[in-house]
Protein backbone atom coordinates (compact mmCIF):
# COMPACT_ATOMS: atom_id res chain seq x y z
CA UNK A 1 23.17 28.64 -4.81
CA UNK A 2 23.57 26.13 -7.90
CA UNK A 3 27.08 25.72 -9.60
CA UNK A 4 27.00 24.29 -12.35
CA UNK A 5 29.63 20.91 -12.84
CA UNK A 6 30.09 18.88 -15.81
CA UNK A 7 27.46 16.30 -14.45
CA UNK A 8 25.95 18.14 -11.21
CA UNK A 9 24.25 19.89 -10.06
CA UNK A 10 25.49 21.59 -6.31
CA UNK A 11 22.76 23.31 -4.25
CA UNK A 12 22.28 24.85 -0.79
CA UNK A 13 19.51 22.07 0.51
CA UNK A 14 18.69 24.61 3.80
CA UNK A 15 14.75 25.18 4.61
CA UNK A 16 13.34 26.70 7.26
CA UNK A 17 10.36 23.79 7.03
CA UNK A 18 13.00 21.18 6.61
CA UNK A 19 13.07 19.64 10.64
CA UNK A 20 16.64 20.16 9.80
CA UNK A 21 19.50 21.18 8.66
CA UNK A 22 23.00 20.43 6.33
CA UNK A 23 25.97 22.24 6.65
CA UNK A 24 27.54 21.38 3.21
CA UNK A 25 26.09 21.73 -1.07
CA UNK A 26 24.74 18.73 -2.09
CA UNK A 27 25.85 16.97 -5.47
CA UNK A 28 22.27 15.73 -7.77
CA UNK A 29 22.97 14.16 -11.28
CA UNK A 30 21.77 17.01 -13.41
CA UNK A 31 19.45 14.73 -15.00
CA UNK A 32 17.07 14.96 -12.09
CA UNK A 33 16.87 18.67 -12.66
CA UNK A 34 17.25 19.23 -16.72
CA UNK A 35 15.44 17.36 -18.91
CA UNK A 36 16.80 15.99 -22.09
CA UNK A 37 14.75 14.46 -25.21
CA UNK A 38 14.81 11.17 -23.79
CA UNK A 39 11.22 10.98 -21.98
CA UNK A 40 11.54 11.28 -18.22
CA UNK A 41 9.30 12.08 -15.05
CA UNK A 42 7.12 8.76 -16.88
CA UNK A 43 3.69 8.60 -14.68
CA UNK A 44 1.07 6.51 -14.74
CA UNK A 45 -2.37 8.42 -13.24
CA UNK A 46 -5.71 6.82 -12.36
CA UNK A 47 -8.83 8.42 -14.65
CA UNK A 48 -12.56 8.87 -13.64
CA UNK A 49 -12.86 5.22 -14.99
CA UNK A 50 -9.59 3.45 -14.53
CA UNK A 51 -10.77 -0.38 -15.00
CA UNK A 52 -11.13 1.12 -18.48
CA UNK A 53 -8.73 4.12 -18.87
CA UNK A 54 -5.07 5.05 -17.97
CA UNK A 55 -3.58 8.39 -17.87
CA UNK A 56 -0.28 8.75 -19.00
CA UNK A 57 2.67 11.70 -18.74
CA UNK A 58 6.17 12.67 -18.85
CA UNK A 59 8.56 15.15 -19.77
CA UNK A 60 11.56 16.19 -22.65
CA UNK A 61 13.43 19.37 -23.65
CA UNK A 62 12.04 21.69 -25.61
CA UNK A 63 13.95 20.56 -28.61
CA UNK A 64 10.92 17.58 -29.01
CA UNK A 65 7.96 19.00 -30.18
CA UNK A 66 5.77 16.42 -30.52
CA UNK A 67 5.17 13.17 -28.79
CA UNK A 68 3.31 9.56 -28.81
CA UNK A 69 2.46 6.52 -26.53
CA UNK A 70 2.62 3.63 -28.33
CA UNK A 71 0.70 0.40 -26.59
CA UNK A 72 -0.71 -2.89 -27.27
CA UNK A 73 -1.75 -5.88 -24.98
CA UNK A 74 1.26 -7.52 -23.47
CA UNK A 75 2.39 -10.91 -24.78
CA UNK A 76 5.27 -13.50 -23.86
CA UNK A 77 7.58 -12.43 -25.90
CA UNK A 78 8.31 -9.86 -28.09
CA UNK A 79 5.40 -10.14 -31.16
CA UNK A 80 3.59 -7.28 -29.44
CA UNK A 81 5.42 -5.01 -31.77
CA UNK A 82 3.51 -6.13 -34.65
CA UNK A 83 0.10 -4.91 -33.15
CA UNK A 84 1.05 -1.29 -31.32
CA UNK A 85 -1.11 1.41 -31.37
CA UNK A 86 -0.21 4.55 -31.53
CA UNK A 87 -2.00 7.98 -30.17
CA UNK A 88 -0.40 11.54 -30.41
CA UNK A 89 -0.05 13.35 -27.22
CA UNK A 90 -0.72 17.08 -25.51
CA UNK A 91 2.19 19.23 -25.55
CA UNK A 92 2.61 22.20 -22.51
CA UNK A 93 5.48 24.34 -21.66
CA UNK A 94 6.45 25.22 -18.82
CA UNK A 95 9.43 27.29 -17.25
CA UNK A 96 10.19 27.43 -13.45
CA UNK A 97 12.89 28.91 -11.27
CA UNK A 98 13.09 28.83 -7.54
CA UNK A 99 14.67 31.90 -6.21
CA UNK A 100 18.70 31.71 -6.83
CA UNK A 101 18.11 28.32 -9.09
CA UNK A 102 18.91 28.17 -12.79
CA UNK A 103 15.58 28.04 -14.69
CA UNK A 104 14.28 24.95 -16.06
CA UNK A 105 12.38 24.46 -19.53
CA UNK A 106 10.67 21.72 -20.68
CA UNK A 107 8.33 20.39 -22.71
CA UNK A 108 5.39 18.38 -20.74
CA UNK A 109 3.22 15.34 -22.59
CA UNK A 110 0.13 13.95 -21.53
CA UNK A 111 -1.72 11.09 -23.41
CA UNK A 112 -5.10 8.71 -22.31
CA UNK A 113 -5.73 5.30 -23.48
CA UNK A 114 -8.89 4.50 -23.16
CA UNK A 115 -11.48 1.41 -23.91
CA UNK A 116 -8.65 -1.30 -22.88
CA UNK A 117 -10.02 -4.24 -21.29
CA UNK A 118 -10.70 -4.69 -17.42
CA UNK A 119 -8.05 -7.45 -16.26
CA UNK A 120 -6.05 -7.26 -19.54
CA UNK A 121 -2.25 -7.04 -19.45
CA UNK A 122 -0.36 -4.24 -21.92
CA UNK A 123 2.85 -2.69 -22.65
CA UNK A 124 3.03 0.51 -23.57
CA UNK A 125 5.80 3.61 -24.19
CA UNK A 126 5.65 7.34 -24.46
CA UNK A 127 8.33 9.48 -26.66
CA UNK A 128 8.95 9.96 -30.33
CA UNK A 129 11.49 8.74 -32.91
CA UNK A 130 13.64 10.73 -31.59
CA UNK A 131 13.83 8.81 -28.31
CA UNK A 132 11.58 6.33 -27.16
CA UNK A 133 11.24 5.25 -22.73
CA UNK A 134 11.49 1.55 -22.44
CA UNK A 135 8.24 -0.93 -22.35
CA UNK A 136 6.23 -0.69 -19.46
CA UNK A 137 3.96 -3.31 -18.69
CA UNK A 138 0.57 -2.69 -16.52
CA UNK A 139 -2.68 -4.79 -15.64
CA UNK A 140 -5.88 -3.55 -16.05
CA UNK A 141 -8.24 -4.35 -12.40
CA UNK A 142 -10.69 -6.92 -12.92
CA UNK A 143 -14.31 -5.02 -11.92
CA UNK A 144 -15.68 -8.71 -12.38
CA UNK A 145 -13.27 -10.04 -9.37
CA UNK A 146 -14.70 -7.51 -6.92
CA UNK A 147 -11.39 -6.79 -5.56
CA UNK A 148 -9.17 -4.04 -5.44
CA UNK A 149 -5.88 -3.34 -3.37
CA UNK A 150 -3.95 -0.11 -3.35
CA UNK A 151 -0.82 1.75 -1.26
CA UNK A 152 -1.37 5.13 0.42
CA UNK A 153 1.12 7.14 1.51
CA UNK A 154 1.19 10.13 4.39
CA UNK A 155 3.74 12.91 3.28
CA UNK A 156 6.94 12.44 1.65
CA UNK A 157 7.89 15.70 1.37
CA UNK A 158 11.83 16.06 2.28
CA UNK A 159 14.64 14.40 1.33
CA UNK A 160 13.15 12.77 -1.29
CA UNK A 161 16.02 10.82 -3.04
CA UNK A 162 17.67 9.54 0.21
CA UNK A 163 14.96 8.74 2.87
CA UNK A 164 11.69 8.51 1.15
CA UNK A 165 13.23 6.12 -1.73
CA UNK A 166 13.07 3.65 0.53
CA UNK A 167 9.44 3.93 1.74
CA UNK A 168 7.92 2.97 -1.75
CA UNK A 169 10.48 0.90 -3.01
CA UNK A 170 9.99 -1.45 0.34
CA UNK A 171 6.11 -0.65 -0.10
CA UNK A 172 6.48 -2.10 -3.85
CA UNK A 173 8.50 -4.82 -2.94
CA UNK A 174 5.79 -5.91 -0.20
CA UNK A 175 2.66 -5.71 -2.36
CA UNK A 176 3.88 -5.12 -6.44
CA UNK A 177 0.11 -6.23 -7.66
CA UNK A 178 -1.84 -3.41 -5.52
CA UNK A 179 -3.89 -1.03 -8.19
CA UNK A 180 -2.74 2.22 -7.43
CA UNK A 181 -0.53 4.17 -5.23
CA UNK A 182 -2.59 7.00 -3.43
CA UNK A 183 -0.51 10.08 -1.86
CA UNK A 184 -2.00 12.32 0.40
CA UNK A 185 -0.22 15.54 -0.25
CA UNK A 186 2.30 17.33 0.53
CA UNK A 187 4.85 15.38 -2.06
CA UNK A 188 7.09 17.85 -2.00
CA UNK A 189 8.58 20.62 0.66
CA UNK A 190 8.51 23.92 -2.17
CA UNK A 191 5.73 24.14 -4.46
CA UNK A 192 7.74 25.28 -7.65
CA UNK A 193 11.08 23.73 -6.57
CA UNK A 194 11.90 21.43 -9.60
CA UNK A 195 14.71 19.79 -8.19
CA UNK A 196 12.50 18.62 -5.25
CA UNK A 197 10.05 16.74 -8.43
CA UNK A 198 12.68 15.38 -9.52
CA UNK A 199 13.80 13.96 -6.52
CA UNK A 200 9.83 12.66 -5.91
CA UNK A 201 10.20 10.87 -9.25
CA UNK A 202 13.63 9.07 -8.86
CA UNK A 203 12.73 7.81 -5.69
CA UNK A 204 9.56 6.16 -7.20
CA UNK A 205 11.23 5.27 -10.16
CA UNK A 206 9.51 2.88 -12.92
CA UNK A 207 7.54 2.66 -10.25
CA UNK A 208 5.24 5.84 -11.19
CA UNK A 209 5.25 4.32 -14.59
CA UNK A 210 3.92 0.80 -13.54
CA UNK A 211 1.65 1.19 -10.97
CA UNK A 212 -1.15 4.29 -11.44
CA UNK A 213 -1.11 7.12 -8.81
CA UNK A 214 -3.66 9.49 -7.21
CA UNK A 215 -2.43 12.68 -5.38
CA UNK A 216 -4.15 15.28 -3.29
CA UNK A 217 -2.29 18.21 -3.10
CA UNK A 218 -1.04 19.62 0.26
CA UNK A 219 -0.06 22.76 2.03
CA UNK A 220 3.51 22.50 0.65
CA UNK A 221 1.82 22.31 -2.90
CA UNK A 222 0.59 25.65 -2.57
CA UNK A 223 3.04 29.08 -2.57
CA UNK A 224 1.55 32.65 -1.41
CA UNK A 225 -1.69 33.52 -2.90
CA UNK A 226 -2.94 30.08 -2.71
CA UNK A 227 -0.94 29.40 -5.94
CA UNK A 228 -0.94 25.83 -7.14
CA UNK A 229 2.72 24.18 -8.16
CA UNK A 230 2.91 25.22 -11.64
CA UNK A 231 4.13 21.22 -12.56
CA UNK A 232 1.19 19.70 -10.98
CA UNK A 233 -1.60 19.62 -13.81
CA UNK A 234 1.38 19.16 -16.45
CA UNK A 235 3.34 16.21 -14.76
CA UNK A 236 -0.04 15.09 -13.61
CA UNK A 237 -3.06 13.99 -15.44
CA UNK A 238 -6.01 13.18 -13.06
CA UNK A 239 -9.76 13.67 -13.46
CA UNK A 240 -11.62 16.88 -14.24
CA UNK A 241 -15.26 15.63 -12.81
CA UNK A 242 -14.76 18.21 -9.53
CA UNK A 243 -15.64 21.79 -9.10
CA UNK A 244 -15.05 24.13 -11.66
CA UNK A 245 -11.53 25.56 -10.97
CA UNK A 246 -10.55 22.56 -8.84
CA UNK A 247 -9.77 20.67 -11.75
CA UNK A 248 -7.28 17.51 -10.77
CA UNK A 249 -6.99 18.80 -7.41
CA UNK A 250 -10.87 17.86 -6.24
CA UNK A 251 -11.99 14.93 -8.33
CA UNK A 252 -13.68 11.39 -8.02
CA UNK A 253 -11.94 8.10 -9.07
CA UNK A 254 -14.83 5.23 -9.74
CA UNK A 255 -14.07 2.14 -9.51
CA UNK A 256 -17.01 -0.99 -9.42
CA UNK A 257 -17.03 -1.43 -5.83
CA UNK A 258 -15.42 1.87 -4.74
CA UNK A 259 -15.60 5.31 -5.08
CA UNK A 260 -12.03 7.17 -3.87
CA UNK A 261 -12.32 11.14 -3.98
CA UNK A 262 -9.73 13.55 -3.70
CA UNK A 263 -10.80 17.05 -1.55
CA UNK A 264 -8.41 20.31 -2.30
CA UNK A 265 -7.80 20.78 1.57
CA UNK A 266 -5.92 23.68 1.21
CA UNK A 267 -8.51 25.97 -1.16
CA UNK A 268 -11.39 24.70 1.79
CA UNK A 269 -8.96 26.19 4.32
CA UNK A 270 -8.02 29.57 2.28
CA UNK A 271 -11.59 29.80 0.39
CA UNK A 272 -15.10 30.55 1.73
CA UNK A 273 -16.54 30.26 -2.22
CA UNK A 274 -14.25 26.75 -2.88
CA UNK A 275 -14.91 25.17 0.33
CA UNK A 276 -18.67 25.23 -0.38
CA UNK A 277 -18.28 24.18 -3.49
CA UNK A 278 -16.47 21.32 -2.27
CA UNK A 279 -19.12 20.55 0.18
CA UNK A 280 -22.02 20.91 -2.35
CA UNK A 281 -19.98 18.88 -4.33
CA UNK A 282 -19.29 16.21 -2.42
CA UNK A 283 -22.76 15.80 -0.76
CA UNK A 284 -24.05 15.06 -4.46
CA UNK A 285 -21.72 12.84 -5.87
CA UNK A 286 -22.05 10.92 -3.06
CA UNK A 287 -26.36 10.78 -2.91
CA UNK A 288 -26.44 10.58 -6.84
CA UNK A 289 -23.72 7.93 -7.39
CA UNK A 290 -22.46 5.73 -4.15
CA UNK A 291 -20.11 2.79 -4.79
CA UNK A 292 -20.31 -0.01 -1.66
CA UNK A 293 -17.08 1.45 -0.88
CA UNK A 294 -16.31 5.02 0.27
CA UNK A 295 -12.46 6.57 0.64
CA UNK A 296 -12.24 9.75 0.67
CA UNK A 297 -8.30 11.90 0.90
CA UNK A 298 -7.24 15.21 1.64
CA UNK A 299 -4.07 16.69 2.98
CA UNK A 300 -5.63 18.23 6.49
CA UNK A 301 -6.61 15.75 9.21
CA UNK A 302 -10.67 16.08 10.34
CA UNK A 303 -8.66 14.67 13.66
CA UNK A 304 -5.07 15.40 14.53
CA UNK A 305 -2.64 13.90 16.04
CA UNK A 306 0.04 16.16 16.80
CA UNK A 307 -0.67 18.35 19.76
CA UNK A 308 -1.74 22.01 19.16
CA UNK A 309 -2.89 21.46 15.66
CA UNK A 310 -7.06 21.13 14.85
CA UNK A 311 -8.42 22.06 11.89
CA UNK A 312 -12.00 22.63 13.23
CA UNK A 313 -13.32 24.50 10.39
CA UNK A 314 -12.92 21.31 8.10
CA UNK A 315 -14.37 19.52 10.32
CA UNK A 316 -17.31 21.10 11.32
CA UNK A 317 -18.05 21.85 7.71
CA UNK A 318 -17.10 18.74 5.87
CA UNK A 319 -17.56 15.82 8.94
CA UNK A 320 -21.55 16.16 8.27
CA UNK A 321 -21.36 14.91 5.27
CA UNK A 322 -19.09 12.16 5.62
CA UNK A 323 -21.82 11.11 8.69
CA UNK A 324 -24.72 11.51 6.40
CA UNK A 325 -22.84 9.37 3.80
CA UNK A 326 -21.78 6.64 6.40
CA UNK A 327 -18.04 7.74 4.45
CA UNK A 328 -16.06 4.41 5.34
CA UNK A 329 -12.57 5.65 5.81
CA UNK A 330 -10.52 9.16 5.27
CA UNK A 331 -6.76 9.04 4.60
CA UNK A 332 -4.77 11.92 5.69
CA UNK A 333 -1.63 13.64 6.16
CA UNK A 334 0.22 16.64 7.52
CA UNK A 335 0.70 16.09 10.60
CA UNK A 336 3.90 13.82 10.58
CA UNK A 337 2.69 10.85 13.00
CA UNK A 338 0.55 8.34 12.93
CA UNK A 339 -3.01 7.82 14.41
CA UNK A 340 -6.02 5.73 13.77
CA UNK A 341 -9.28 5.61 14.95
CA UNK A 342 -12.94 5.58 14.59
CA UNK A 343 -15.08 8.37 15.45
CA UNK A 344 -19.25 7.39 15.77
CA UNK A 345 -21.24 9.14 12.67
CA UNK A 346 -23.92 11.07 13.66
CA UNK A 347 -25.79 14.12 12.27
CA UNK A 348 -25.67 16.23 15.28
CA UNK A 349 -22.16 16.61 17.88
CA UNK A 350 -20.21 16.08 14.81
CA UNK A 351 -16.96 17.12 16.73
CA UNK A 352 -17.30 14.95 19.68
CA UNK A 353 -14.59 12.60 19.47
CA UNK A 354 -16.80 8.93 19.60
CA UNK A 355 -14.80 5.84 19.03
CA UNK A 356 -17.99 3.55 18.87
CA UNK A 357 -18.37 3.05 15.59
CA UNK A 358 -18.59 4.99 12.22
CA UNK A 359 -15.37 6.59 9.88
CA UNK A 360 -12.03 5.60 10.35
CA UNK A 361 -9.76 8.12 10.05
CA UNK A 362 -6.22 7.85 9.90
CA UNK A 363 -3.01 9.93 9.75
CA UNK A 364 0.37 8.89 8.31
CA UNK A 365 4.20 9.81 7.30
CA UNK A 366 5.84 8.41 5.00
CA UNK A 367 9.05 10.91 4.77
CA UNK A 368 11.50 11.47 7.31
CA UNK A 369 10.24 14.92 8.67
CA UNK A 370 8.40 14.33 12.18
CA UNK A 371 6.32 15.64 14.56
CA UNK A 372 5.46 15.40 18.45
CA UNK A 373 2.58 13.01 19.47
CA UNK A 374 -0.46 14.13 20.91
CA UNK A 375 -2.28 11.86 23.64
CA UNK A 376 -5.93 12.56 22.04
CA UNK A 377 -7.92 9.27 22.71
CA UNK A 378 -9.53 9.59 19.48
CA UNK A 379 -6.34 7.24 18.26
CA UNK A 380 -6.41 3.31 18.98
CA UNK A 381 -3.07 3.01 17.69
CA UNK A 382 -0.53 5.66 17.23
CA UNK A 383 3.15 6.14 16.83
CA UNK A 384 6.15 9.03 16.65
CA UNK A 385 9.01 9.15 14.43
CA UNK A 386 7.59 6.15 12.34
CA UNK A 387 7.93 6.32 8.62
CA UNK A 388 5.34 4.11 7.38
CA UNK A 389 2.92 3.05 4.40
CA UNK A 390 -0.56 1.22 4.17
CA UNK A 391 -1.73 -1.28 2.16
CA UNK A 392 -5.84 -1.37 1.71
CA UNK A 393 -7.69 -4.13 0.15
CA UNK A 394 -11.39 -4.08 -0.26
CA UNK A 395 -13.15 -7.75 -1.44
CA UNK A 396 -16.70 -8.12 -0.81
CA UNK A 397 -18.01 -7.00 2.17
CA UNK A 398 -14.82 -6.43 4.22
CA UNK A 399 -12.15 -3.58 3.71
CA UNK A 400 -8.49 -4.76 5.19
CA UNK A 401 -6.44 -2.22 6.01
CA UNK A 402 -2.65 -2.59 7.44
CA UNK A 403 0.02 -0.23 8.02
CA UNK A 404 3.74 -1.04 7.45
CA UNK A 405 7.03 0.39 8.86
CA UNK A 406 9.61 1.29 6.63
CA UNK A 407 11.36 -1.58 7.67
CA UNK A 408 8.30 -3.75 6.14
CA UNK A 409 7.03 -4.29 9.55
CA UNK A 410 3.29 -4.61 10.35
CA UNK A 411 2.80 -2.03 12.58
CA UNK A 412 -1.26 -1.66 12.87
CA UNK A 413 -4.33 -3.74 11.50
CA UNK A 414 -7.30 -3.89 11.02
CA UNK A 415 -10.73 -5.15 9.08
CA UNK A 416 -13.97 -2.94 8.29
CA UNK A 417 -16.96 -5.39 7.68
CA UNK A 418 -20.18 -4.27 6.19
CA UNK A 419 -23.35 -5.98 7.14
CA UNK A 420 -26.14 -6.25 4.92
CA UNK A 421 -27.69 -2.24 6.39
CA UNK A 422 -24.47 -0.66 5.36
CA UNK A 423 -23.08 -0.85 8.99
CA UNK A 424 -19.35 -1.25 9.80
CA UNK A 425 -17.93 -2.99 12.29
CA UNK A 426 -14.48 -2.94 13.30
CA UNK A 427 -11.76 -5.80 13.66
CA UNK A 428 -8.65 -4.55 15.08
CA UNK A 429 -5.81 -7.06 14.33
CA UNK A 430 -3.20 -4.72 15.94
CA UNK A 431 0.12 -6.75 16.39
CA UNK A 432 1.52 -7.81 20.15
CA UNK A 433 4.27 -5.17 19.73
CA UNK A 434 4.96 -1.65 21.85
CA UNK A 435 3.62 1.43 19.93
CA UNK A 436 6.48 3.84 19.28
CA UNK A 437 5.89 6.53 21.30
């Protein structure tokens, strides 16, 4: 139960999915639950094109009824102001209440800017005259560089504001320039719990609004009836190019030299009709237009690495296809450790667990909730009770991929090298240090 203080918000924070318990209300700033007509919940999101376009959204009360970003390319001091553009933005409404909570309304804005130039540096910010967010300054990637560098986190999920906070902040700190943060579901721990969003977007902070995100949603994204979180396609604003009906929950992301696509894991779990569509999907934007580099996220692991837990069905309809595709890597979550491997692609005995050569998949945490460790040999490197993030880089013909504690410690390594047949071979650089088991 809420009650309602002059500047708090205090709320019973027990869940049965929680891995544990308080025996006390917590006190939030009620700012992180109500919104006010200064712009907050500011998000950068990656387009179908982002070395060209930038997605842009936030949130006000409903007393603002219309809103703007204003942007121009960045300059060393302040005579940007004298060349700002300005576009009008998309105004939704939504209203949410979890259960006992007070209800929250609010007015949701989404804006794109689009033809800005790959490698250029801008400013830009979102609101009205009413109240405007601060500058925020982002760089375009360079497609004529050939490089590109992002984060990817497992699920953050619970406790948001105290324990996850630390995960991207110490992931920012470690690599600020990477172009986008990719999150593989399960953000949050209730679907339509507003409080737990706004915990997910103070912990990131400018953050969100800096560097551009990608999100696939997970389990805990979903309530009964296979219901997506009504704030996810208004706080969000990701690409429409999937399945019809899986808008910004299935999509592809194109950059020069790499294509990263997002798969609705839950709907190919629940849904005999979106799963194939997925797969049919999937198999054609992949034979009609490759990139040298393949990454492909969803919430579900093909491979799991707690014990008890296989999600065989994805797999044996969805692993195919990554095999036919020679898919380089898969990014994962849900399970709540860590594993990496690779499992040989081939068309036939597509759940035999074959380390040879092939995908690599891996499964991370990046919140505090965790889960036993399996001893599946499909992993080369694994840990328990690790909170971690991974930095990828792809330049040329070699994808680097390292995973960090949340102590900024290197905790697994590796490099995928492509020879000139589309072949990877794998370079583990795994650090002289115990796993955490």
């Amino acid at each position: 139960m809420y009650v309602r203080g002059a500047d708090a918000e205090y709320y019973d924070y027990n869940e049965e999915h929680h891995g544990h318990t308080h025996g006390h209300a917590v006190a939030l700033p009620s700012t992180l639950l109500f919104p006010k007509p200064e712009p907050d919940r500011v998000i950068l999101n990656l387009s179908e094109m982002p070395e060209t376009c930038l997605a842009v959204n936030w949130r006000t009360d409903t007393t603002v009824v219309a809103g703007f970003v204003e942007y121009a390319v960045a300059t060393a001091g302040p005579e940007f102001r004298d060349k700002v553009m300005r576009l009008p933005a998309q105004r939704e409404y939504l209203q949410v209440r979890r259960e006992e909570e007070p209800i929250v309304t609010a007015h949701y804005f989404s804006g794109r800017l689009e033809k800005l130039t790959p490698g250029e540096q801008y400013v830009y910010r979102v609101g009205s005259e009413a109240a405007w967010s601060e500058w925020f300054q982002v760089r375009m990637p360079d497609a004529a560089h050939n490089k590109i560098s992002f984060l990817y986190f497992g699920d953050a999920q619970n406790d948001l504001k105290s324990m996850w906070s630390r995960v991207i902040r110490e992931a920012y700190k470690t690599v600020p320039q990477v172009d986008f943060m990719l999150h593989a579901g399960d953000l949050i721990n209730r679907f339509d719990r507003d409080v737990e969003w706004g915990e997910w977007f103070y912990a990131g902070s400018y953050i969100h609004a800096t560097v551009p995100s990608m999100m696939t949603p997970g389990n805990h994204e979903y309530g009964k009836g296979v219901q997506l979180s009504p704030q996810w396609r208004r706080q969000f604003n990701l690409p429409r190019n999937g399945p019809k009906g899986l808008e910004e929950t299935c999509y592809a992301v194109n950059y020069k030299n790499l294509k990263v696509i997002s798969l609705d894991a839950e709907q190919i779990d629940e849904s005999t009709v979106y799963r194939e569509q997925q797969a049919v999907w999937l198999d054609s934007v992949l034979t009609h237009d490759p990139r040298p580099w393949t990454a492909i996220t969803f919430h579900y692991p093909v491979f799991s690495t707690s014990p008890n837990r296989d999600n065989e069905n994805l797999r044996n309809h969805f692993k195919p296809i990554f095999d036919k595709h020679r898919v380089d890597i898969v990014l994962q979550g849900h399970d709540h450790a860590y594993g990496r491997g690779m499992v040989k692609n081939v068309p036939t005995g597509y759940s035999v667990k074959d380390k040879t050569s092939g995908t690599v998949y891996v499964v991370s945490v990046s919140g505090p909730k965790m889960y036993e460790l399996s001893n599946d040999p499909w992993m080369q490197r694994k840990a328990r009770n690790t909170q971690l993030f991974q930095i990828i880089s792809i330049e040329g013909n070699t994808l680097s991929f390292g995973s960090y504690t949340a102590r900024g410690e290197l905790y697994d390594a590796f490099d995928l090298v492509k020879s000139k047949k589309g072949v990877n071979a794998l370079v583990n650089r795994i650090p002289d240090t115990p796993e955490r088991l």
